[in-house]
Structure formats: C-alpha cells, structure tokens
Protein backbone atom coordinates (compact mmCIF):
# COMPACT_ATOMS: atom_id res chain seq x y z
CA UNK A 1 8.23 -45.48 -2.83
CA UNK A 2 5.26 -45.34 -4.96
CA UNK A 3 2.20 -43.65 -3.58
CA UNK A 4 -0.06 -45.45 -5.97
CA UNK A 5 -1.59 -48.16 -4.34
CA UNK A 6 -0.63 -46.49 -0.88
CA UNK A 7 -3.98 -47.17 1.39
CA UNK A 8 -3.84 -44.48 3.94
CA UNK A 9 -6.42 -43.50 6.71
CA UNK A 10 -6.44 -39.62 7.75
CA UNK A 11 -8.53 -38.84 11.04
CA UNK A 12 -10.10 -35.56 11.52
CA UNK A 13 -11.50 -33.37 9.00
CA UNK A 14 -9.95 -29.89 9.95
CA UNK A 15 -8.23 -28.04 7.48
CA UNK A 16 -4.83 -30.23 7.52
CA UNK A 17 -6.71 -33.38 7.32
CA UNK A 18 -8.92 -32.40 4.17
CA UNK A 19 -5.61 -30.92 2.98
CA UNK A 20 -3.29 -34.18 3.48
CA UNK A 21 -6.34 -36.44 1.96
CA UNK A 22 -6.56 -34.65 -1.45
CA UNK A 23 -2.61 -34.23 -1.51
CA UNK A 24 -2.37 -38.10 -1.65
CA UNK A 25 -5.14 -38.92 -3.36
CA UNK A 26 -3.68 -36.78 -6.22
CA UNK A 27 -0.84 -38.64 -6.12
CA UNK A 28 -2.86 -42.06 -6.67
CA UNK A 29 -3.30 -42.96 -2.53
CA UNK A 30 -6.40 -45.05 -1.51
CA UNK A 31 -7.38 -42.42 0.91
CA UNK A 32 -10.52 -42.63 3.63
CA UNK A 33 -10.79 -39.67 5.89
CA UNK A 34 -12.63 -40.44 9.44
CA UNK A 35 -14.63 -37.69 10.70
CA UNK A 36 -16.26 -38.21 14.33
CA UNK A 37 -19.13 -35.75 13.68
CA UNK A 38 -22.24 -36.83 11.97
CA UNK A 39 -21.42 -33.58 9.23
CA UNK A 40 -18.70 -31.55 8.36
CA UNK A 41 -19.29 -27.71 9.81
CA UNK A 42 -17.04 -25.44 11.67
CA UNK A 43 -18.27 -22.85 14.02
CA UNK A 44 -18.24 -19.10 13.17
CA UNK A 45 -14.95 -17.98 12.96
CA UNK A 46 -12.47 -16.28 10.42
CA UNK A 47 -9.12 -16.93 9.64
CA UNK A 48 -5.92 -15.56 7.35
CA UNK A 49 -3.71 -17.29 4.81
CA UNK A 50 -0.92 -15.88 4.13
CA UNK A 51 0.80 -16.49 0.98
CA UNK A 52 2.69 -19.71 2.02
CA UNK A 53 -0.86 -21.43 2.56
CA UNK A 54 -1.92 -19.76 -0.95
CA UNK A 55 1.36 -21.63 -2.51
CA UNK A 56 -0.08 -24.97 -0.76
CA UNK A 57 -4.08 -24.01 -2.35
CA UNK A 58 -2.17 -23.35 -6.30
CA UNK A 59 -0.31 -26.78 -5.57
CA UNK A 60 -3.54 -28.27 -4.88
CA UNK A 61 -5.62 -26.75 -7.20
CA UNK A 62 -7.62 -25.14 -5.04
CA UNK A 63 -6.46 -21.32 -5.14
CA UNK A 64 -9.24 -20.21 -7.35
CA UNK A 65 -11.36 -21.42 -5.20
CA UNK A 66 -10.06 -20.22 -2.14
CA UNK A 67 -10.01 -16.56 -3.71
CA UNK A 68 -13.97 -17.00 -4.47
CA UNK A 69 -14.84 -17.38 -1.46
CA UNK A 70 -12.59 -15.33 0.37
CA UNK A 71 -11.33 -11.47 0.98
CA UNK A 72 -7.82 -10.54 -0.83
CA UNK A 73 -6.28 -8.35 2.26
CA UNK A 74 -4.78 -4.69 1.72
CA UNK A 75 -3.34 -4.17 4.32
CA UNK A 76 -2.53 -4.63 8.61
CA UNK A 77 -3.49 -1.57 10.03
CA UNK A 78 -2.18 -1.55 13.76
CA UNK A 79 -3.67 1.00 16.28
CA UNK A 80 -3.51 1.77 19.94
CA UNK A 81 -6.59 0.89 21.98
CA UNK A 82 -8.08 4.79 21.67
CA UNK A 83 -8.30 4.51 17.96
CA UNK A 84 -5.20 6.25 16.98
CA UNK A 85 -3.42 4.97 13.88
CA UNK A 86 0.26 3.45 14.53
CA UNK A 87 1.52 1.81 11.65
CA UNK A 88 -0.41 0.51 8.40
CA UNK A 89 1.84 -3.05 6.65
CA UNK A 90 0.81 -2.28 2.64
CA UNK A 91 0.61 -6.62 1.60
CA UNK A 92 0.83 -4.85 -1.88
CA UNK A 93 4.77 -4.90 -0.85
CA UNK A 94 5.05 -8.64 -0.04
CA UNK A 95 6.59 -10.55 -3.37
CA UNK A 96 3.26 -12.76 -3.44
CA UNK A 97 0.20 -10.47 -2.12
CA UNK A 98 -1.99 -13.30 -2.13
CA UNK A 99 -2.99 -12.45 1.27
CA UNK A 100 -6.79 -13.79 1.89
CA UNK A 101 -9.71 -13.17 4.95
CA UNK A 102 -11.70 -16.26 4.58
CA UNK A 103 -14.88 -18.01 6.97
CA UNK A 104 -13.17 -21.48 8.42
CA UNK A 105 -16.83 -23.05 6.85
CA UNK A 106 -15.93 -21.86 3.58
CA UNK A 107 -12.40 -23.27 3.72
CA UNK A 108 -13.18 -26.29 5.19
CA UNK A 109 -16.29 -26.74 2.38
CA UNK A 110 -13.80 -26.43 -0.34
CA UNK A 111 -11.14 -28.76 0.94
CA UNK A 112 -14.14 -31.17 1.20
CA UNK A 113 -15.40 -30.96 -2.18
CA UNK A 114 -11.84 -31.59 -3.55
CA UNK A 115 -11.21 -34.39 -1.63
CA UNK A 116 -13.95 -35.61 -2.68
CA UNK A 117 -13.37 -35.06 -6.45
CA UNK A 118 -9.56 -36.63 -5.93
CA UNK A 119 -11.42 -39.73 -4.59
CA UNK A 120 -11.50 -39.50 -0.60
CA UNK A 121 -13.88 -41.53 1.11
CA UNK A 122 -15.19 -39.38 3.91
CA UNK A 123 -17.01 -41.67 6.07
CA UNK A 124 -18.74 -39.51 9.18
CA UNK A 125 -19.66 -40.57 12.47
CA UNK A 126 -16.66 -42.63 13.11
CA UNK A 127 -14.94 -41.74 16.34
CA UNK A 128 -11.68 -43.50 16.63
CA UNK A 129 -10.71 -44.47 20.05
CA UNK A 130 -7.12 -45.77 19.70
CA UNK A 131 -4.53 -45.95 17.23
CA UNK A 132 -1.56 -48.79 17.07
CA UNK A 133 1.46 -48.95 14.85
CA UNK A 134 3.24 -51.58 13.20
CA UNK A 135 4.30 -52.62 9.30
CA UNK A 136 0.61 -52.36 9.24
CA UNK A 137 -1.24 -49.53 11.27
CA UNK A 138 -4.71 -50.42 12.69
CA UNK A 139 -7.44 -47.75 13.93
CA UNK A 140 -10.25 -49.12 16.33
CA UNK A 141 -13.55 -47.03 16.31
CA UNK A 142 -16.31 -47.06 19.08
CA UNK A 143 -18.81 -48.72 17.14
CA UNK A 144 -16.29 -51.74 17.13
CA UNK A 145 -14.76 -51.65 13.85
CA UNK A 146 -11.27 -52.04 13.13
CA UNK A 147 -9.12 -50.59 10.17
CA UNK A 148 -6.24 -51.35 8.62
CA UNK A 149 -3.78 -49.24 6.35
CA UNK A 150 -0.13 -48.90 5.35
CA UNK A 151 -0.34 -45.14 6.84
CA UNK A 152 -2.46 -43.35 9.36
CA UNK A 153 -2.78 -39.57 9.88
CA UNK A 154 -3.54 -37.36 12.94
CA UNK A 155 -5.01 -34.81 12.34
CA UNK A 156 -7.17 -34.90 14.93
CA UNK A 157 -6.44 -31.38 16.23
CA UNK A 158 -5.32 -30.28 20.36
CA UNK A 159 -6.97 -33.52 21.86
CA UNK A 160 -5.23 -36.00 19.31
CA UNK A 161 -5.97 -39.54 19.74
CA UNK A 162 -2.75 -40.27 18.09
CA UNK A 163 -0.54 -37.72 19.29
CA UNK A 164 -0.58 -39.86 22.72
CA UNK A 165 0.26 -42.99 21.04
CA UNK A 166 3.69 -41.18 19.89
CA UNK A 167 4.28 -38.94 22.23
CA UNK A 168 2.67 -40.43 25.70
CA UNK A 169 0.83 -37.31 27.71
CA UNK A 170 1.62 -33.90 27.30
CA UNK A 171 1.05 -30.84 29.74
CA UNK A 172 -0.03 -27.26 28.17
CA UNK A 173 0.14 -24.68 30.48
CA UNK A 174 -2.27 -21.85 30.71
CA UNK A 175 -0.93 -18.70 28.93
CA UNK A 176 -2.74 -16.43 31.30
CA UNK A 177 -4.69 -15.63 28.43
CA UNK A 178 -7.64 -15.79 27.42
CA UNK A 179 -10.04 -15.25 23.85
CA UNK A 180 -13.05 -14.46 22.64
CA UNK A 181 -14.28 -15.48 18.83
CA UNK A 182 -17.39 -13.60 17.44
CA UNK A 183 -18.59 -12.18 13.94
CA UNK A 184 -20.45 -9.56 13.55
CA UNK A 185 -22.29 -7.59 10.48
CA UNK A 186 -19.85 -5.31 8.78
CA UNK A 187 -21.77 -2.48 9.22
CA UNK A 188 -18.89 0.06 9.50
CA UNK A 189 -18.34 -0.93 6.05
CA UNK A 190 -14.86 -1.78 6.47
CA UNK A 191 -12.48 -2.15 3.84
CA UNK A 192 -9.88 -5.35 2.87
CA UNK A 193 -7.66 -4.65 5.95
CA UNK A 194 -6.94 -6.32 9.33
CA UNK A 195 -6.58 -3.99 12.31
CA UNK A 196 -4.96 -4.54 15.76
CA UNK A 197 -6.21 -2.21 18.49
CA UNK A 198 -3.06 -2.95 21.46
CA UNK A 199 -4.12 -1.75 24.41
CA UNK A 200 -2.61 -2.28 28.20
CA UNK A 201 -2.28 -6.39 28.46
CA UNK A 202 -4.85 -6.71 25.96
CA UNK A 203 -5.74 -6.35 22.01
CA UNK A 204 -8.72 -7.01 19.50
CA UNK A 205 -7.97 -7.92 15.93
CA UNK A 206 -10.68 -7.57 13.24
CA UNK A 207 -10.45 -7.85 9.44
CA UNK A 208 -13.95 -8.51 7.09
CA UNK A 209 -15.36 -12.16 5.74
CA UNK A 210 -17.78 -12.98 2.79
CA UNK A 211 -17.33 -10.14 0.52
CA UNK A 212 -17.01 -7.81 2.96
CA UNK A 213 -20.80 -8.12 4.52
CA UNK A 214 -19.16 -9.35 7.99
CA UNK A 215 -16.29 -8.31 10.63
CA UNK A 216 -14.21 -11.79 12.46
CA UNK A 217 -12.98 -10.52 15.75
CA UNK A 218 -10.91 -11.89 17.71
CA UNK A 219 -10.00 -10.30 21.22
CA UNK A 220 -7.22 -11.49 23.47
CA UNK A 221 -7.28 -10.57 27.76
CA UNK A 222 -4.84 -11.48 29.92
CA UNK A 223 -6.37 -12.62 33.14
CA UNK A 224 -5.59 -15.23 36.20
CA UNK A 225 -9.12 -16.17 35.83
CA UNK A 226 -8.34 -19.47 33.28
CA UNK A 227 -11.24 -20.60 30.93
CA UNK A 228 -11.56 -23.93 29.03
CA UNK A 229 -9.18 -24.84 25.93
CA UNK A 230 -11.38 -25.43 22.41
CA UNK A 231 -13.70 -23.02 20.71
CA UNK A 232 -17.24 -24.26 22.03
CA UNK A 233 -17.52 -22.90 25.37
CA UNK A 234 -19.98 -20.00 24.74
CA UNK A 235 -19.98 -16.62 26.73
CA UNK A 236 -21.72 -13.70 27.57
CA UNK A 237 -21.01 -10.77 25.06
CA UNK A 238 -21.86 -8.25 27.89
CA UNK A 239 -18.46 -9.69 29.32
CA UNK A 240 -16.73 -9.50 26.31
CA UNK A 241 -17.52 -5.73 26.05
CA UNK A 242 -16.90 -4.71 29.79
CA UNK A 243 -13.00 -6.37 29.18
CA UNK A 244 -12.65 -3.87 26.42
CA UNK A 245 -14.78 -0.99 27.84
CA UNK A 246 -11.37 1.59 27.78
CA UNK A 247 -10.97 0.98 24.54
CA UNK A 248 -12.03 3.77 21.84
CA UNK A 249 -15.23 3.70 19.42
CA UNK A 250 -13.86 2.09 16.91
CA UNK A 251 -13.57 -1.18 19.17
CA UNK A 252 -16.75 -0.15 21.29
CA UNK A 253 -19.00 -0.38 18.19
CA UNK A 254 -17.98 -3.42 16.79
CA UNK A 255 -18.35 -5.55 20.06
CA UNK A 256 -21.98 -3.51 20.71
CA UNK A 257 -22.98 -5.66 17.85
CA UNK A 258 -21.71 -9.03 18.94
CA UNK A 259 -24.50 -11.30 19.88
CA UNK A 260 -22.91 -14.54 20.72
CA UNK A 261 -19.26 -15.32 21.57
CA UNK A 262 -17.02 -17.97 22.52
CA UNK A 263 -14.44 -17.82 24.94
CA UNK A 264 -11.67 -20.26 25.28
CA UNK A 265 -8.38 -20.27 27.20
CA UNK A 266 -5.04 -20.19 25.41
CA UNK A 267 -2.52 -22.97 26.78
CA UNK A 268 1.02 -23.72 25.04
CA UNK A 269 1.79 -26.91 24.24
CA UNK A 270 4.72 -28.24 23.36
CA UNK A 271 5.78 -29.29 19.65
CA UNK A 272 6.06 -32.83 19.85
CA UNK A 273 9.24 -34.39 20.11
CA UNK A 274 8.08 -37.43 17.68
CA UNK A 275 5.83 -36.60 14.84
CA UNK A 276 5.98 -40.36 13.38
CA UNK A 277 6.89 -43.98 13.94
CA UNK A 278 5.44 -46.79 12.58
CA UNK A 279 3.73 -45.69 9.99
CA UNK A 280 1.85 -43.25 11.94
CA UNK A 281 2.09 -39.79 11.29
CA UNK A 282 0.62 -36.47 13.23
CA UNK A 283 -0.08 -33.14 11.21
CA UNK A 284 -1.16 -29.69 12.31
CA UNK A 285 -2.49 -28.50 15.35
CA UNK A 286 -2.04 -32.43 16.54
CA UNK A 287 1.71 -32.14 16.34
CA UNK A 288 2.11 -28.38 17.01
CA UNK A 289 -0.51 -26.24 18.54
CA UNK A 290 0.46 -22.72 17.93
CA UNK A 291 -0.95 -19.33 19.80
CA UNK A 292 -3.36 -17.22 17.19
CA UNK A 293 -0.74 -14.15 17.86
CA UNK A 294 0.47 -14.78 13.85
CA UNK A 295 -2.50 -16.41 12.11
CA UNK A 296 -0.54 -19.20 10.96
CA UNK A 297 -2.55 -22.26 12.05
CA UNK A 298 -3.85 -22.89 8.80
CA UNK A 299 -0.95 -22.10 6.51
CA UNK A 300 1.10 -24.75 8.58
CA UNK A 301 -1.44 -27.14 8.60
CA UNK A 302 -1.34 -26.74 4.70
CA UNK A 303 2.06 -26.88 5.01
CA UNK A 304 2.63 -30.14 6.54
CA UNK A 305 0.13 -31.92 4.35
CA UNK A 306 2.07 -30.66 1.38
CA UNK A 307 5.49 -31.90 2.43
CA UNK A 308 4.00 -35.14 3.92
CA UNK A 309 2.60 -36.22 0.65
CA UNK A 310 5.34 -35.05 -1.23
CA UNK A 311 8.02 -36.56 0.99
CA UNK A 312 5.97 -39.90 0.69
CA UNK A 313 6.01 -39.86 -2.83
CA UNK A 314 9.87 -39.12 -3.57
CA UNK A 315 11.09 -41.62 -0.53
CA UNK A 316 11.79 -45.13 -1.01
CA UNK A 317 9.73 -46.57 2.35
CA UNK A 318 7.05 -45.05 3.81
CA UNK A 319 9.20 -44.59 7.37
CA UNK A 320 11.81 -42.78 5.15
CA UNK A 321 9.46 -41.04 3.82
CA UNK A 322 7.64 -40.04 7.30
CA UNK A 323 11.13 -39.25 8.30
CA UNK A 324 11.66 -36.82 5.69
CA UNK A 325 8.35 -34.70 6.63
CA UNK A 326 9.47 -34.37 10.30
CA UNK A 327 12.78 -33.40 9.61
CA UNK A 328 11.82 -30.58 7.20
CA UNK A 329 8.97 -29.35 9.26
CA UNK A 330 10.04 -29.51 12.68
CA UNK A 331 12.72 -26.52 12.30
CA UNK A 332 10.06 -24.51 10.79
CA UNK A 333 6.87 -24.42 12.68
CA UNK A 334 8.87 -24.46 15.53
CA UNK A 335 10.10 -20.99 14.56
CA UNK A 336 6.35 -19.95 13.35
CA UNK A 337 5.55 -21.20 16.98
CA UNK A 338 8.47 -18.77 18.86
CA UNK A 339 7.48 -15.70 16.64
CA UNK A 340 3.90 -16.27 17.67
CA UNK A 341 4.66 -16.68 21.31
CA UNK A 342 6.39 -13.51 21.38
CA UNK A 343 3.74 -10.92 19.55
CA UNK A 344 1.30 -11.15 22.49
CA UNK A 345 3.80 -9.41 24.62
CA UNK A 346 4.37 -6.71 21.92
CA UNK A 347 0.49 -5.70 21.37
CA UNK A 348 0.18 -5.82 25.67
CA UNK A 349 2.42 -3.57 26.79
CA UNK A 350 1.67 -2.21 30.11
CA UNK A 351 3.38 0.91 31.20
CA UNK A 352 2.09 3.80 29.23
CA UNK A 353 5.75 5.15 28.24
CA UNK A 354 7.08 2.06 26.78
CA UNK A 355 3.92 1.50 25.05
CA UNK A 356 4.13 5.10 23.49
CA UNK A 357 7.77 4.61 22.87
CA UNK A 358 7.10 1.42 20.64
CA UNK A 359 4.42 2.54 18.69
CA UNK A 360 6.41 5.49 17.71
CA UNK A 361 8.89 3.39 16.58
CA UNK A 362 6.60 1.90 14.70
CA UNK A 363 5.29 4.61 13.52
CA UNK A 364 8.25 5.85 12.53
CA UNK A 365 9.71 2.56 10.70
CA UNK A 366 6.43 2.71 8.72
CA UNK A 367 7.02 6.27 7.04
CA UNK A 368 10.40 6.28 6.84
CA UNK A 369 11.53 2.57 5.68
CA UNK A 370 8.28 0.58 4.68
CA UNK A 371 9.79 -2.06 2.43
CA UNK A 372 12.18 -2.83 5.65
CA UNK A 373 9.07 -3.11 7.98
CA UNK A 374 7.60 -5.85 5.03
CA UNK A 375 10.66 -8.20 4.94
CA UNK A 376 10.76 -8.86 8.25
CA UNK A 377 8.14 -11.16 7.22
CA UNK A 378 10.23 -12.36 3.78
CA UNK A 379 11.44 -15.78 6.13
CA UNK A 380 7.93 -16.60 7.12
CA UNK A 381 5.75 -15.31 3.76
CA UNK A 382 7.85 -16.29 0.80
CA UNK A 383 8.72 -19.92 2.14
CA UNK A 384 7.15 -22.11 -0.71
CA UNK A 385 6.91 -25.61 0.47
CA UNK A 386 5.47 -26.97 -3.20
CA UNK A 387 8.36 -24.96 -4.96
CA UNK A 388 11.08 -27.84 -6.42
C-alpha cells in the first residue's frame, strides 16, 4: 500500500498521537490530529526514555531535540528508605546510553512542532464522541461534525473513545496502590541520576528536569483507601509527607518542598485483545495501559507509532497493514507490561529480613558482576523498532 495519499485522522494529542501523526505525515499521509482541549499543555510531571524511545526520536528526527530539552541520565541509584545506598545501574554500560529525564510539556511541545512542520493539521477543541468503522471510518464530534478518513487512530489515552468500539467495556482493577506526582526545585543540587528509596510497601523515585534546576518525584503507597484513576485529582502535600514520614532525610527534604501534588490511583487494565478492525487502530496507553513501575509509557507509545506507520507503508491494504502492527506489538508491550507489574513488589518488601536479604543481593550483584546486573535490561533497552 502506498501511504501517499493515505487521509488518516489521529485523536488525542499525548505523546503517541503527536508521534503516529508526524510518522505518517513523513511518509506523505494527509494527517489531522483532534485534540479535545482548547491548547496543547500537560501538567507538571517528568518522565524517562530509555533508549528504545531515543531510537523512535533519531527515526523521527527529533532526537536532537529531545536531548535539548532534556537530562542525559548517569545512572539508577537504588536505596533503602533510611538513605542507605544499595545498588547504583552505571547507563554508561547499556550499548546505547541515550538515557534522557525530560518535562512531559517539553516532550509533548516538540512532538507538536514537528507535526506541525511534517504537515499535521492540529485542529483543537474537537471532542469526538464516537467512532465507527467500515472501508471508510467516520468520527462524530460534539459540535455535530462528522469526519471521514481511510484510517483513524486512538490515541486517546485510559478513557479511549475508540478502545470501546473494538474492544466493548473493560474492567481495571484497583492495584491497591496509589501515587503521588509533584516537582519540586532541585535545591539539593542533584546530579543526572534517578534514585529509588524502597521502603516497607512503599517507594519514592526522583531523578532532575530542565537542566537540572528541578527534582520529578514520583511516590508510590500501597493502601485499601482507593483514589481516582488520571493525573488531575489534586492533594494535600501535608499527606503526601506524613505517608513517607519513616523515611530518611534524603526523602524528608525533598517532599518538605513540594507545594502541590496530585494523587491518582493505579488500576491494571488489561491489554486489549483487538487493537484494530476496520480501519481503526488504538495506540499507547489506549490499547495498553501499563503501571509507572518501569517508565516505559512513553517509549511504547513511540514504539507503536513507529511500527504502525511503518507497517502501513510496507503492507499492501491498510487492514494488512493494521494487522501487521498488532501482531508485532502485542508480544512486546505485553512483556514491558508483566516486568512492570512485578517491580512494585520488589521495591515493597515488607518483612525487614527479606528486605535486607535482597538488597544485599543487590548490593552484592552490583560490585561483583555489574555488566550482568545491565543486561538484564539488553531485551527491553536495545530493541530498535526503526532498525531494518
């Protein structure tokens, strides 16, 4: 099939939607992205990419960018929930260590401006309100427009119009977690590393943004007490510090400086069974919500928009083509989405001899066999989705 010509509608302008537009409009698409909000922004909040996003970014043009306006990570530092070291991961080891702390508003404003400059129409303010398939697709808006296009995109995030449409209703379950989101001012002057305090059935990870001048944080309770899913529900920091009141100085300080916080509740979904069907296709967090336990949401979303458009362009139909993306992405995020699932348990440990016991295995597979401890990772980092 032959992209050019190809008029496809993308919904939602997250990170895999920006991503997916500029992939196909490179490729020649007619591309117009619907956004629901009347600008795009993104609240506070940090996140990684890993090398496999970075290979997505170089494909797209984007990685010098990406490295402007980001932080090129060291290091994961990992520490118990006094302050004592455990086990530092040197990224210089990985066989790409393009490894980057970036602000989700910085991200998301580059992705913008290039799929802009490939052509995208970004028209805001549209909220779509159902989706139908067909030899044509068709997306109805609230203001009563409709809109046709040989392909539409999800990626419209947890609450997907389109998922639905595919998939009928699904039912997350509540993780009997919960997590706050704040930044704060970097003020301990922290260097280019990510650290994990793991403390009993709870943990705070924290790594610096925008040259360094702030600290993301991102702490994780488990609790009966459930809390909303989605990042706007805002919460008292005074709570967010009395959850992580055992913990040692170095956690102490930083959440004395938070000022405002969001809470949300975690909830796994499942990865949906059918990512596309008549010419409709879902992408990211729309066809597989993943727990933040491996910061991988991004990279995947890159990911999928990557293989989507390139799949489209090598295929001979567009539902061979759709075909194609599910079948190479489904094995793999659903992997990504098992690893991630099982870290919580690992930085939560309860019972103060096991806990002591891991870390000094840990500690001990850091001194004594470093490169090992890095390619564990080698399945998950050096996976190159733009690589022929």
């Amino acid at each position: 099939m032959s992209i050019p010509g190809l008029r496809a509608i993308v919904i939602g302008a997250g990170i895999g939607g920006l991503a997916v537009a500029r992939a196909l409009a490179l490729r020649g698409a007619d591309v117009t992205l619907l956004e629901q909000a009347p600008e795009i922004t993104e609240v506070g909040a940090g996140l990684q990419i890993s090398p496999n996003g970075m290979a997505v970014l170089r494909a797209l043009g984007l990685d010098a960018a990406l490295a402007a306006a980001s932080v090129q990570a060291r290091a994961v530092c990992l520490w118990n929930h006094h302050g004592a070291p455990v086990v530092r991961l040197d990224l210089s080891r990985l066989p790409d260590p393009a490894y980057h702390f970036v602000h989700r508003a910085d991200l998301i404003e580059l992705l913008a401006t290039g799929a802009r400059e490939a052509g995208v129409k970004i028209r805001l303010l549209q909220k779509v309100t159902s989706v139908d398939g067909g030899a044509t697709a068709t997306v109805h808006l609230a203001n009563g427009t409709t809109l046709c296009a040989d392909l539409v995109v999800g990626a419209d995030g947890l609450h997907s119009v389109l998922r639905p449409v595919l998939n009928g209703q699904d039912k997350p379950f509540f993780t009997g977690q919960v997590a706050w989101r704040a930044i704060v001012p970097n003020t301990q002057t922290r260097g280019p590393e990510a650290w994990v305090h793991m403390g009993p059935g709870r943990h705070v990870v924290s790594y610096p943004l925008r040259e360094g001048r702030a600290l993301n944080i991102v702490a994780v309770q488990e609790r009966d007490q459930w809390a909303a899913e989605g990042w706007t529900q805002a919460d008292d920091p005074a709570n967010l510090r009395a959850a992580f009141a055992d913990f040692g100085p170095p956690v102490r300080d930083m959440l004395s400086l938070v000022t405002e916080a969001r809470l949300w509740g975690l909830f796994r979904h499942p990865v949906a069974p059918v990512w596309q069907r008549d010419h409709l296709a879902l992408l990211g967090d729309a066809a597989h919500p993943t727990l933040p336990f491996l910061a991988q949401g991004a990279s995947m979303a890159l990911e999928d928009a990557w293989v989507l458009a390139h799949e489209l362009s090598r295929c001979d139909t567009i539902p061979a083509g759709l075909a194609a993306y599910q079948a190479r992405r489904a094995p793999r995020v659903t992997r990504v989405i098992a690893a991630a699932n099982g870290n919580a348990w690992k930085y939560h440990l309860r019972p103060a001899p096991l806990r002591l016991a891991a870390h000094t295995v840990m500690r001990l597979g850091g001194l004594l066999a470093p490169d090992r401890m890095m390619r564990q990772f080698d399945w998950l980092y050096t996976h190159d989705v733009t690589a022929p």
